[in-house]
N, C-alpha and C. Protein backbone atom coordinates (compact mmCIF):
# COMPACT_ATOMS: atom_id res chain seq x y z
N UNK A 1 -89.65 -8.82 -201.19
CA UNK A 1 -89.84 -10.04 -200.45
C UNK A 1 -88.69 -10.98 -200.77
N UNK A 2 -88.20 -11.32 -199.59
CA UNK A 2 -86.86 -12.09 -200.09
C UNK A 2 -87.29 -13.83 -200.77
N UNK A 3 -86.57 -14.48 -200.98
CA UNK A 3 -86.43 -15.65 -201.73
C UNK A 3 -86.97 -16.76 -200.18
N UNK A 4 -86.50 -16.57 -199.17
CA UNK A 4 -87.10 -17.32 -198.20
C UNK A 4 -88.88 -17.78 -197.24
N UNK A 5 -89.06 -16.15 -198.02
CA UNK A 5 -90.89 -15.83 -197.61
C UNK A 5 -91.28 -16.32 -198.97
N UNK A 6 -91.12 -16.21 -199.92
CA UNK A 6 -91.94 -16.65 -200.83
C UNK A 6 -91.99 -18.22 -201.01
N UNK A 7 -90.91 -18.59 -200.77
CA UNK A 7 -91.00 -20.12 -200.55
C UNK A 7 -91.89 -20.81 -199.11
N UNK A 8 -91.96 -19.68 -198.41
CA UNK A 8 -92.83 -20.32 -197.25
C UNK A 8 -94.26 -19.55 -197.04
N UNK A 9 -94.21 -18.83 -197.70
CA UNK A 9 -96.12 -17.99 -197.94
C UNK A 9 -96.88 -18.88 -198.20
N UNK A 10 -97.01 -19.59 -199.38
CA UNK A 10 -97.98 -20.67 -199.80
C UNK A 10 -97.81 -21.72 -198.73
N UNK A 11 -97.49 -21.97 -197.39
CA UNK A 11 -97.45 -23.24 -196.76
C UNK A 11 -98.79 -22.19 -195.53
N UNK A 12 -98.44 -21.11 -195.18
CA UNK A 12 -99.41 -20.69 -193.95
C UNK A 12 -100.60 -21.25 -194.09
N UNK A 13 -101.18 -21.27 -195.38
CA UNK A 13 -102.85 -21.27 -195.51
C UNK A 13 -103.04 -22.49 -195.13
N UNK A 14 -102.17 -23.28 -195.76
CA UNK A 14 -102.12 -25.26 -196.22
C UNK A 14 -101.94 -25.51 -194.60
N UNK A 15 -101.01 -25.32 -193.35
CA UNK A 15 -101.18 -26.20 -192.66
C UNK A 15 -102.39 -25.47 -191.88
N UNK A 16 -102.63 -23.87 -191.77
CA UNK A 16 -103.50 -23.38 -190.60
C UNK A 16 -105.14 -24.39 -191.41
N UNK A 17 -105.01 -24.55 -193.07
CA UNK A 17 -106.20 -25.46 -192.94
C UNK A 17 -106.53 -26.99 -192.15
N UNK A 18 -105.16 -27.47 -192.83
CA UNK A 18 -105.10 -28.86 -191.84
C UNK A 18 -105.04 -29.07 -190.52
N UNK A 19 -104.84 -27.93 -189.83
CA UNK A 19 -104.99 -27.85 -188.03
C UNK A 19 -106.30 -27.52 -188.16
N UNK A 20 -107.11 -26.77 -188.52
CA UNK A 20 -108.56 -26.43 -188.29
C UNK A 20 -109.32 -28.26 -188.72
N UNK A 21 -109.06 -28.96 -189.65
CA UNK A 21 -109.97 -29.76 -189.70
C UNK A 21 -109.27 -31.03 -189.08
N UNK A 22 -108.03 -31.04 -188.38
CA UNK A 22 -107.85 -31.66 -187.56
C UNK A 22 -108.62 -31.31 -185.87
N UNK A 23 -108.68 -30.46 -186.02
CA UNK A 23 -109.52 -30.12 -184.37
C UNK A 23 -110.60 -30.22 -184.86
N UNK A 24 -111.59 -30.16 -186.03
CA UNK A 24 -112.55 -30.60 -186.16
C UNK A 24 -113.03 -32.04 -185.77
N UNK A 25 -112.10 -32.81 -186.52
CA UNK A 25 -112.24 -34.25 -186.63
C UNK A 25 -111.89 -34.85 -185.33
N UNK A 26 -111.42 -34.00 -184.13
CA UNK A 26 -111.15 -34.50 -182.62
C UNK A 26 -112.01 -34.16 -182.14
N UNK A 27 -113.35 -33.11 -182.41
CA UNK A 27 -114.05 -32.72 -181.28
C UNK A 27 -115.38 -33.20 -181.07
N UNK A 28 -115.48 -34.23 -182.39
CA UNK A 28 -116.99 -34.65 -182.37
C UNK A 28 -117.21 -35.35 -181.36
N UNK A 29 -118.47 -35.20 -181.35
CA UNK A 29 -119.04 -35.47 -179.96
C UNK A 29 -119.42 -36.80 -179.98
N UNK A 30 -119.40 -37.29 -178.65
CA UNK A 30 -120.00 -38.30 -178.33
C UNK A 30 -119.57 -38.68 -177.06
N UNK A 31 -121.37 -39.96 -176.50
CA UNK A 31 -121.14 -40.14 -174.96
C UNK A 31 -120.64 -41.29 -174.53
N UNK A 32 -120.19 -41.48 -173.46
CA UNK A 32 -120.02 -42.42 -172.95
C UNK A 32 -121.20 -43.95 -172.94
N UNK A 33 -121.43 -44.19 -173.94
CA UNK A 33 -122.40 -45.21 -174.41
C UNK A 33 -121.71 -46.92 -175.27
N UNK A 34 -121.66 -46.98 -174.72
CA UNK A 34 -120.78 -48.62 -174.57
C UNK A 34 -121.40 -49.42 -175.86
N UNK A 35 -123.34 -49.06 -175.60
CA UNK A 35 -124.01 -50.02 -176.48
C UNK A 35 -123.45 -49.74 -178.09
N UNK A 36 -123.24 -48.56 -178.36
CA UNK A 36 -122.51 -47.87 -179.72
C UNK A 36 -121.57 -48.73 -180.19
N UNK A 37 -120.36 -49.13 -178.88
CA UNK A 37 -119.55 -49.96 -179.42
C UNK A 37 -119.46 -51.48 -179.60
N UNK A 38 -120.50 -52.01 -178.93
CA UNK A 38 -121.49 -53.38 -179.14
C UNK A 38 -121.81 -53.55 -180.47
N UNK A 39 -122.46 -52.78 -180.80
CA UNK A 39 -123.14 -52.66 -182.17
C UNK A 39 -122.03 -52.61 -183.55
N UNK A 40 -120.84 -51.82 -183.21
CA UNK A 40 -119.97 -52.01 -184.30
C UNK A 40 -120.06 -53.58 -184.70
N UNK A 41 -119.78 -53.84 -185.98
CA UNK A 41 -119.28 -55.21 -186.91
C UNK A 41 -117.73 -55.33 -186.78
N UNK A 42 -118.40 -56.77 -186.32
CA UNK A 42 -117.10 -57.59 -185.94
C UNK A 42 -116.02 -57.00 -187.23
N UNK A 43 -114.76 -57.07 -186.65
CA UNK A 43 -113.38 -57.11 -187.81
C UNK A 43 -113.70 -55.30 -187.93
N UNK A 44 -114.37 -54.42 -187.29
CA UNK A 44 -114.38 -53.25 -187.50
C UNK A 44 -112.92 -52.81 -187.42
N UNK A 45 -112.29 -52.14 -188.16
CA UNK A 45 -110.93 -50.93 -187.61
C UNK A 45 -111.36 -50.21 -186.58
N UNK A 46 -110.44 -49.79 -185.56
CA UNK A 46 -111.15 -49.05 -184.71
C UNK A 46 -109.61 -48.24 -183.85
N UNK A 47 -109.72 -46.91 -183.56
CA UNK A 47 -108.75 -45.95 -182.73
C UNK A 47 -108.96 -46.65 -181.64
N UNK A 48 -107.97 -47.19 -180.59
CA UNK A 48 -108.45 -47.23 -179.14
C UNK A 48 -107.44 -46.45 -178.02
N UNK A 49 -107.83 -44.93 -177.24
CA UNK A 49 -106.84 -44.95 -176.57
C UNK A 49 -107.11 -45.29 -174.96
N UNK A 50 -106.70 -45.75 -174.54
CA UNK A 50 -106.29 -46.49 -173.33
C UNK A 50 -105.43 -45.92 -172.93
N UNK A 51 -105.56 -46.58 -171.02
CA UNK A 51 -104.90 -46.27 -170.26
C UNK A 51 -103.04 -46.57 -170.37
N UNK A 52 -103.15 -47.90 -170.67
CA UNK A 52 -102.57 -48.43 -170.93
C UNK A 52 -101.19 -48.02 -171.84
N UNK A 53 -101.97 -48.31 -173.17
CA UNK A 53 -101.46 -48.26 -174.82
C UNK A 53 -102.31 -47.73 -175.55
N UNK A 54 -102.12 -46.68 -176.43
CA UNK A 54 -103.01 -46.23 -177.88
C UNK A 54 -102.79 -47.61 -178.49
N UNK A 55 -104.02 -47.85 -179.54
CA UNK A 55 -103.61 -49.16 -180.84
C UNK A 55 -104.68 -48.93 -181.70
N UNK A 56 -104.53 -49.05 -182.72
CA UNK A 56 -105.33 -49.33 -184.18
C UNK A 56 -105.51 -50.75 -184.11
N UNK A 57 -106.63 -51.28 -183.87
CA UNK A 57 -106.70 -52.94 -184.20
C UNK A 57 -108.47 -53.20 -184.98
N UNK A 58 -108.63 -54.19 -185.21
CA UNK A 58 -110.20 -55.15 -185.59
C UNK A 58 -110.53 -55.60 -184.55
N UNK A 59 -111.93 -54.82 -184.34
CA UNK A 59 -113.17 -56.03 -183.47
C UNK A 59 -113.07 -57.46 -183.59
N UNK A 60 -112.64 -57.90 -182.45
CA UNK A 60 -112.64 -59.47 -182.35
C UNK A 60 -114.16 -59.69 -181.78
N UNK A 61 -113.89 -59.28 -180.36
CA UNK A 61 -115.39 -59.69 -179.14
C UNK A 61 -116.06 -58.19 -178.31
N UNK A 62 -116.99 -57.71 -178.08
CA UNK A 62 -117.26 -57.23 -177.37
C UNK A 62 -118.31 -57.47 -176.09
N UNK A 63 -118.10 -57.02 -174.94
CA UNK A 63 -119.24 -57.47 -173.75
C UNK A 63 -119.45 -56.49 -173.20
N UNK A 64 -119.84 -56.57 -171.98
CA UNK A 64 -120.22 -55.23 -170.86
C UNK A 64 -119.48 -55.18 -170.57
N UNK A 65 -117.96 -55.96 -170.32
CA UNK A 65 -117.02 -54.76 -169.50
C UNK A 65 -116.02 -55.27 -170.38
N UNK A 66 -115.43 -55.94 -171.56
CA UNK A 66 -114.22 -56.29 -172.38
C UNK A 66 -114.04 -55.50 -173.65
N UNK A 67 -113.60 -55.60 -174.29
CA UNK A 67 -113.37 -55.61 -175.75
C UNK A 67 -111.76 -56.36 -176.27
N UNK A 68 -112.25 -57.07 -177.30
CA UNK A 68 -110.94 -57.93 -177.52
C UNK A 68 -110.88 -57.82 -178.92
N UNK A 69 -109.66 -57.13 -179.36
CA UNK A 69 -109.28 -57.07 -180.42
C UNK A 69 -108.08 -57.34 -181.13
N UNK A 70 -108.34 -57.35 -182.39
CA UNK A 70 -106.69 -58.32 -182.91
C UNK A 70 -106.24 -56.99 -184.17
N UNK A 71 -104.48 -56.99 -183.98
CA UNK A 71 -103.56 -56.79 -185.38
C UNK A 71 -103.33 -57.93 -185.98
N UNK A 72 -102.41 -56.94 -186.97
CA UNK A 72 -102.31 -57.72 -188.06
C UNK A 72 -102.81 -58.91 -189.29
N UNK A 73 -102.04 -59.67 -189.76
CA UNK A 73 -102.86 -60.35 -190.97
C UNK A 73 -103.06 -61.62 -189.85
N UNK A 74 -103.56 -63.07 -190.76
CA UNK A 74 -104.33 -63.93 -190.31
C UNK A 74 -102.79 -64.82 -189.61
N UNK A 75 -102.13 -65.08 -190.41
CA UNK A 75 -100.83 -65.32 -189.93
C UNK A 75 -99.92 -64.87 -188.61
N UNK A 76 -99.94 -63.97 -188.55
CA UNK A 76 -99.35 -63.05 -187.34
C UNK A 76 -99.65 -62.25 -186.70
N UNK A 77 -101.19 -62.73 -186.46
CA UNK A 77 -102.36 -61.83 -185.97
C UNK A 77 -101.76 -61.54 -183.99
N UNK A 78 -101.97 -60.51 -183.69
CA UNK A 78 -101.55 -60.27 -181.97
C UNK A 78 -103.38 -59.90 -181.47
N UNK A 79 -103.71 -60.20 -180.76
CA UNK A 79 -104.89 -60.27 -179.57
C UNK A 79 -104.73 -59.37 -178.59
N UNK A 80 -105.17 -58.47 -178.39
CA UNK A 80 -105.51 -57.45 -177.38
C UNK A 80 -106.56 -57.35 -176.26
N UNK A 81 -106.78 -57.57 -174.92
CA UNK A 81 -108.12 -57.20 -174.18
C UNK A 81 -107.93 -56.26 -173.53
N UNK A 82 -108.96 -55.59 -173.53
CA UNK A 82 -109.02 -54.31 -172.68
C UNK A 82 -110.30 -54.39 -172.12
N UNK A 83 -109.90 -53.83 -170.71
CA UNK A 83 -111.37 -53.58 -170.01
C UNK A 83 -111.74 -52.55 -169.57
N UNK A 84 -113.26 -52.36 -170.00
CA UNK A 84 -114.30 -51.21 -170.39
C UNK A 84 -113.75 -50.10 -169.72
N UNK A 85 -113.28 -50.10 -168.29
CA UNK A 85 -112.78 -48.95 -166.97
C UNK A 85 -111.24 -48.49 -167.71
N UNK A 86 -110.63 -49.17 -168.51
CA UNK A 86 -109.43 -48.80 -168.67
C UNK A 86 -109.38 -47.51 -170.22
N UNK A 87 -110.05 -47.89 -171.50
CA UNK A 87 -110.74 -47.52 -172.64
C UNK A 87 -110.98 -46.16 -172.08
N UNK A 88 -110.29 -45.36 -173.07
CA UNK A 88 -110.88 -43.34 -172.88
C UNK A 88 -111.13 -43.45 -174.00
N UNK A 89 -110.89 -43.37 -174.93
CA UNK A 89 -112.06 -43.39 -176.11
C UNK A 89 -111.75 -44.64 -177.24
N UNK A 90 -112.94 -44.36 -178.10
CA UNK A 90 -112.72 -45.13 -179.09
C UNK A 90 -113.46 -44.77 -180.43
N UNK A 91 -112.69 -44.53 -181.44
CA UNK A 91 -112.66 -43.67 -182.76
C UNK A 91 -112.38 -44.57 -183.62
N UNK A 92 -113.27 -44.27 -184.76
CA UNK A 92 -113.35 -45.13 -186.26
C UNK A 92 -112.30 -44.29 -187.38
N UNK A 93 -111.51 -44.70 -187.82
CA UNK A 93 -110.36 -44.45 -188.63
C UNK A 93 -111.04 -43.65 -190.39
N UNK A 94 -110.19 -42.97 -190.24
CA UNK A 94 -110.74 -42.21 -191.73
C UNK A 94 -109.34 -41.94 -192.95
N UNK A 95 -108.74 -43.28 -193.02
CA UNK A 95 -107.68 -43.07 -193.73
C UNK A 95 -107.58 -42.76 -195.23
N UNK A 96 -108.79 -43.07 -195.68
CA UNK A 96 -108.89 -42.56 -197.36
C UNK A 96 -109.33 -41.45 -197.36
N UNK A 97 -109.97 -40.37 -196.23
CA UNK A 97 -110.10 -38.93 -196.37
C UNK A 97 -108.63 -38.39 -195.91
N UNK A 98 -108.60 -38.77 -194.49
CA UNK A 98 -107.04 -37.94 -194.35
C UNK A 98 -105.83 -38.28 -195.29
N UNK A 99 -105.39 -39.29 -196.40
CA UNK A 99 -105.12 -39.17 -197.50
C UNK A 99 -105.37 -38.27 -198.91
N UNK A 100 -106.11 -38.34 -199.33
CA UNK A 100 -106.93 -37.42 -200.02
C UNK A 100 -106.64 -35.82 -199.41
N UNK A 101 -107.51 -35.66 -198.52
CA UNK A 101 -107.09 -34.37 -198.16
C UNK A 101 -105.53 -33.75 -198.19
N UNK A 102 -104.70 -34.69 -197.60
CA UNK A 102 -103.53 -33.94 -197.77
C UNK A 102 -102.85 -34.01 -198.70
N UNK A 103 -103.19 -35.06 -199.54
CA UNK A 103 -102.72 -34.88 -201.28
C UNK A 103 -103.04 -33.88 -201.78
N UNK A 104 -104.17 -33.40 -201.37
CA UNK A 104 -104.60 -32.16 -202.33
C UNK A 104 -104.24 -30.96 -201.28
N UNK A 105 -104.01 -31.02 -200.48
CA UNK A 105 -103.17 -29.81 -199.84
C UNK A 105 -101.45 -29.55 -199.82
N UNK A 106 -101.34 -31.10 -200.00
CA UNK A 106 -99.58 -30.44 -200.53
C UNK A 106 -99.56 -30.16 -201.66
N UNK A 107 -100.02 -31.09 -202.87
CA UNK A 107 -100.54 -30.41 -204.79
C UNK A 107 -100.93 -29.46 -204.34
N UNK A 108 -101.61 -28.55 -204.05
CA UNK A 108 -101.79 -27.18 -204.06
C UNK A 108 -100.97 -26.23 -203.44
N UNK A 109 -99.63 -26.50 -202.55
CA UNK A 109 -99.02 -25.96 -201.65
C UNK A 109 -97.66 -25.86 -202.71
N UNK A 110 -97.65 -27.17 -203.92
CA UNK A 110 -96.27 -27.36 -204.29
C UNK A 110 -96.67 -26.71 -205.61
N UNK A 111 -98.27 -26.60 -206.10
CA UNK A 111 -98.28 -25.89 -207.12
C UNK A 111 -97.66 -24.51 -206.97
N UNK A 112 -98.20 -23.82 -206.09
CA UNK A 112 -98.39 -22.42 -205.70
C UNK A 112 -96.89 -22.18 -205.48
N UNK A 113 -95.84 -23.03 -204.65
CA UNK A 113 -94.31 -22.91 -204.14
C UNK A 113 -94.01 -22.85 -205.79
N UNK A 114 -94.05 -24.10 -206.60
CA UNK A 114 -93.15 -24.10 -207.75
C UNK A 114 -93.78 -22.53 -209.05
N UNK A 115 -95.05 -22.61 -209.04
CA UNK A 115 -95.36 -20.92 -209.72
C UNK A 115 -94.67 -20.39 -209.59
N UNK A 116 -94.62 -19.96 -207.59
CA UNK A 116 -93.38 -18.54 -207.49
C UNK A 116 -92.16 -18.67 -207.87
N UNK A 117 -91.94 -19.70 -207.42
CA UNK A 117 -90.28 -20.05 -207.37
C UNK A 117 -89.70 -19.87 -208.89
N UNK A 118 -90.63 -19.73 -210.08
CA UNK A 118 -90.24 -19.59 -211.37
C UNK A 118 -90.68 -18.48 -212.04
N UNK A 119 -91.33 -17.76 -210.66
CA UNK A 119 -92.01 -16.68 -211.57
C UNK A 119 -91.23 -15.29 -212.28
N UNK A 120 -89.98 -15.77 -211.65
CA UNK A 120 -88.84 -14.60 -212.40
C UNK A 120 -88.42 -15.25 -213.89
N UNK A 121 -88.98 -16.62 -214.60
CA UNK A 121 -88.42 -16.58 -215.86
C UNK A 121 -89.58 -16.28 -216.58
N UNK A 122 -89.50 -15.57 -217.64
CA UNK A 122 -89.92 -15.06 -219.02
C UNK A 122 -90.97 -15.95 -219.72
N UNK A 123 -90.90 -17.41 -219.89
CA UNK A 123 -91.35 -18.28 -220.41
C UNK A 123 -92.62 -18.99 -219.96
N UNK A 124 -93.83 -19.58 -220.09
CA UNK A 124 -94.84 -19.40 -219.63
C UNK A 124 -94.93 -20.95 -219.06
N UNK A 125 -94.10 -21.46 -220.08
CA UNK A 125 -93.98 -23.45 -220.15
C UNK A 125 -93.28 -23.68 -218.59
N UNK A 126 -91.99 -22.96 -218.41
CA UNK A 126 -90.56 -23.42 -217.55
C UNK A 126 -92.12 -23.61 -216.14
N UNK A 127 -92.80 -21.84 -216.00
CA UNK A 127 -93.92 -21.96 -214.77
C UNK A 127 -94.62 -22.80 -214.85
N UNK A 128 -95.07 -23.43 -215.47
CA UNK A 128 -95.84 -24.53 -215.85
C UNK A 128 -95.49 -26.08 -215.46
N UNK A 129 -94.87 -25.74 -215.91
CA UNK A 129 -93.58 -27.72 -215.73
C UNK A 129 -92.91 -27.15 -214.20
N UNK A 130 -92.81 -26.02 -213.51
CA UNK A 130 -92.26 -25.99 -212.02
C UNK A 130 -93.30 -26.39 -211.08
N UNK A 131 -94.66 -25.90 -211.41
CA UNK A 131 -96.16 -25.68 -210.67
C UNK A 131 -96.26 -26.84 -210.75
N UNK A 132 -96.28 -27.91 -211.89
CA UNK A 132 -96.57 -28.89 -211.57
C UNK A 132 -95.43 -30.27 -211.25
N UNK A 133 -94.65 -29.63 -211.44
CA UNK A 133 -93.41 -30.33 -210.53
C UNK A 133 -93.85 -30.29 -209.02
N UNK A 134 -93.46 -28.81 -208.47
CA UNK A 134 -94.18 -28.64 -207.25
C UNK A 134 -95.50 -29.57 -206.54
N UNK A 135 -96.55 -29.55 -207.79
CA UNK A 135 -97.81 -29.85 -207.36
C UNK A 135 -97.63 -31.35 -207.17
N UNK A 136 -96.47 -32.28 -208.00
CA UNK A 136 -96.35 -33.93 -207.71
C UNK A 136 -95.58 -34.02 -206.79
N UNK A 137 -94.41 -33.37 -206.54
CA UNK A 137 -93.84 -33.29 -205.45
C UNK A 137 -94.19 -33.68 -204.23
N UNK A 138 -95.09 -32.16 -204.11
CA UNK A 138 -95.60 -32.34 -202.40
C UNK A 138 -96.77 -32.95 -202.33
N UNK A 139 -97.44 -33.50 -203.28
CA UNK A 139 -98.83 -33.71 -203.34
C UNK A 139 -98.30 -35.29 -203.03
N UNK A 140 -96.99 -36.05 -203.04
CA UNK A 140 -96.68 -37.33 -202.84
C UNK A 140 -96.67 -37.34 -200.92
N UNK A 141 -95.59 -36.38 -201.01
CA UNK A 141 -95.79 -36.02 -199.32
C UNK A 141 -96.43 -35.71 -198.77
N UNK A 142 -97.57 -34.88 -199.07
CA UNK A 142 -98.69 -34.92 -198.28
C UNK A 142 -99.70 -36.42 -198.40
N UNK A 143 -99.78 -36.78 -199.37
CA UNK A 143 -100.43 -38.42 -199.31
C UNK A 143 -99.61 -38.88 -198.43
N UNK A 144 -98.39 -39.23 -198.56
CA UNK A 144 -97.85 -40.50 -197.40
C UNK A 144 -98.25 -39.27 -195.74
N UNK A 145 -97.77 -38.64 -195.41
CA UNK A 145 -98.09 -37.79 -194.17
C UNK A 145 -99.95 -38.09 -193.81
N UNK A 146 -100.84 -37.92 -194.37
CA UNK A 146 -102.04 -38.18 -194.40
C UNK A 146 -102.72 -39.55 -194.15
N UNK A 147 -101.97 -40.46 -194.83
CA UNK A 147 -102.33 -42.02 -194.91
C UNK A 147 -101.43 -42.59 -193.20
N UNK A 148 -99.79 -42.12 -193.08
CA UNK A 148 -99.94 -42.05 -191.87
C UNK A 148 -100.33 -41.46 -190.53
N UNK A 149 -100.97 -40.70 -190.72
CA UNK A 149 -101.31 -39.89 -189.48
C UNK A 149 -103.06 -40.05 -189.34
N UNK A 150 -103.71 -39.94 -190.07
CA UNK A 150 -104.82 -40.16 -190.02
C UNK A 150 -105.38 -39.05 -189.23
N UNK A 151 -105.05 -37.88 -190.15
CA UNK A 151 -105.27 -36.46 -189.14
C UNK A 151 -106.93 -36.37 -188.97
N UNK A 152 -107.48 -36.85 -189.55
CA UNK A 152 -109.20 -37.10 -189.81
C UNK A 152 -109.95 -37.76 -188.96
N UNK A 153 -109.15 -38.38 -187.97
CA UNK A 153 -110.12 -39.43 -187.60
C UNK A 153 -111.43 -39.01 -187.86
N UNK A 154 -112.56 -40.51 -187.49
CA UNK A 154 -114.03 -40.25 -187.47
C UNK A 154 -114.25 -39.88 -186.35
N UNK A 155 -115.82 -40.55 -186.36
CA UNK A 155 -116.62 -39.97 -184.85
C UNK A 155 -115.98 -40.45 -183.75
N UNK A 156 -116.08 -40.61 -182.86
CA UNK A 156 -115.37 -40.89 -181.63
C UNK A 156 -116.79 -42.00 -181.14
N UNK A 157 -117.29 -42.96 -181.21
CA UNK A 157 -117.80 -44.03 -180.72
C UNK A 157 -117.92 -44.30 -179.39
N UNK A 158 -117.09 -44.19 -178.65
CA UNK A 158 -117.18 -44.59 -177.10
C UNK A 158 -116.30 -43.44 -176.37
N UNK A 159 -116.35 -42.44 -175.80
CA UNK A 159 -115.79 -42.15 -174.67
C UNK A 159 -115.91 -42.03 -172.75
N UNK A 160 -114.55 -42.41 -172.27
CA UNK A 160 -115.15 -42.93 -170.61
C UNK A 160 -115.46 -41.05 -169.95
């Protein structure tokens, strides 16, 4: 096995897992039920994609046919309305799992890369201090990749 497969063997498992519980986390169900998103608490985070624009923003107002929501901090806050006909779905954010998760899928991707990658020296320590080189490595990059992507989303709350 040349030097190029072994460096990329330990990645097959790691992303075909993170595509499986990414199509998980897209397919949950839910109906077109408006009152669901009534009921959220004000200042909720919330996915919205629209016709329009996708946006991550906080519950400001909701009615029977609006929703008005705001970015950013209190200072440089931006205001958004959208109306109910325009809204294709709307999903609750899961950024401390899709973090997590992919921390521990690149640490395990960079353990497993740095093992092999040392497994031709003699010494039991050098594999040791590579695995877990490896394992801080990618286990940094998969946290930042995770925290931005938010491959997890939650339930899906409203779809038209």
């Amino acid at each position: 096995m040349t030097s190029a497969k072994r460096m990329v063997c330990p990645f097959v498992p790691s992303v075909c897992f993170m595509l499986c519980l990414s199509a998980y986390g897209q397919t949950q169900a839910a109906g077109a039920n408006w009152q669901r998103v009534q009921q959220l608490p004000l200042h909720t985070q919330i996915h919205i994609k629209a016709d329009s624009k996708d946006r991550v923003c906080s519950i400001d107002t909701v009615d029977e046919g609006h929703l008005s929501c705001s970015t950013g901090g209190v200072v440089k806050a931006r205001h958004y309305t959208y109306q109910r006909s325009e809204i294709k779905s709307i999903k609750l954010p899961h950024y401390v799992r899709s973090t997590l998760l992919a921390t521990a899928i690149g640490a395990s991707a960079g353990a497993i890369t740095g093992f092999e990658a040392s497994k031709n020296s003699s010494e039991y320590s050098s594999q040791a201090v590579a695995a877990g080189g490896g394992a801080v490595f990618f286990g940094v990059i998969g946290a930042v990749i995770g925290a931005v992507t938010d491959f997890t989303l939650g339930p899906t709350v409203y779809r038209r």
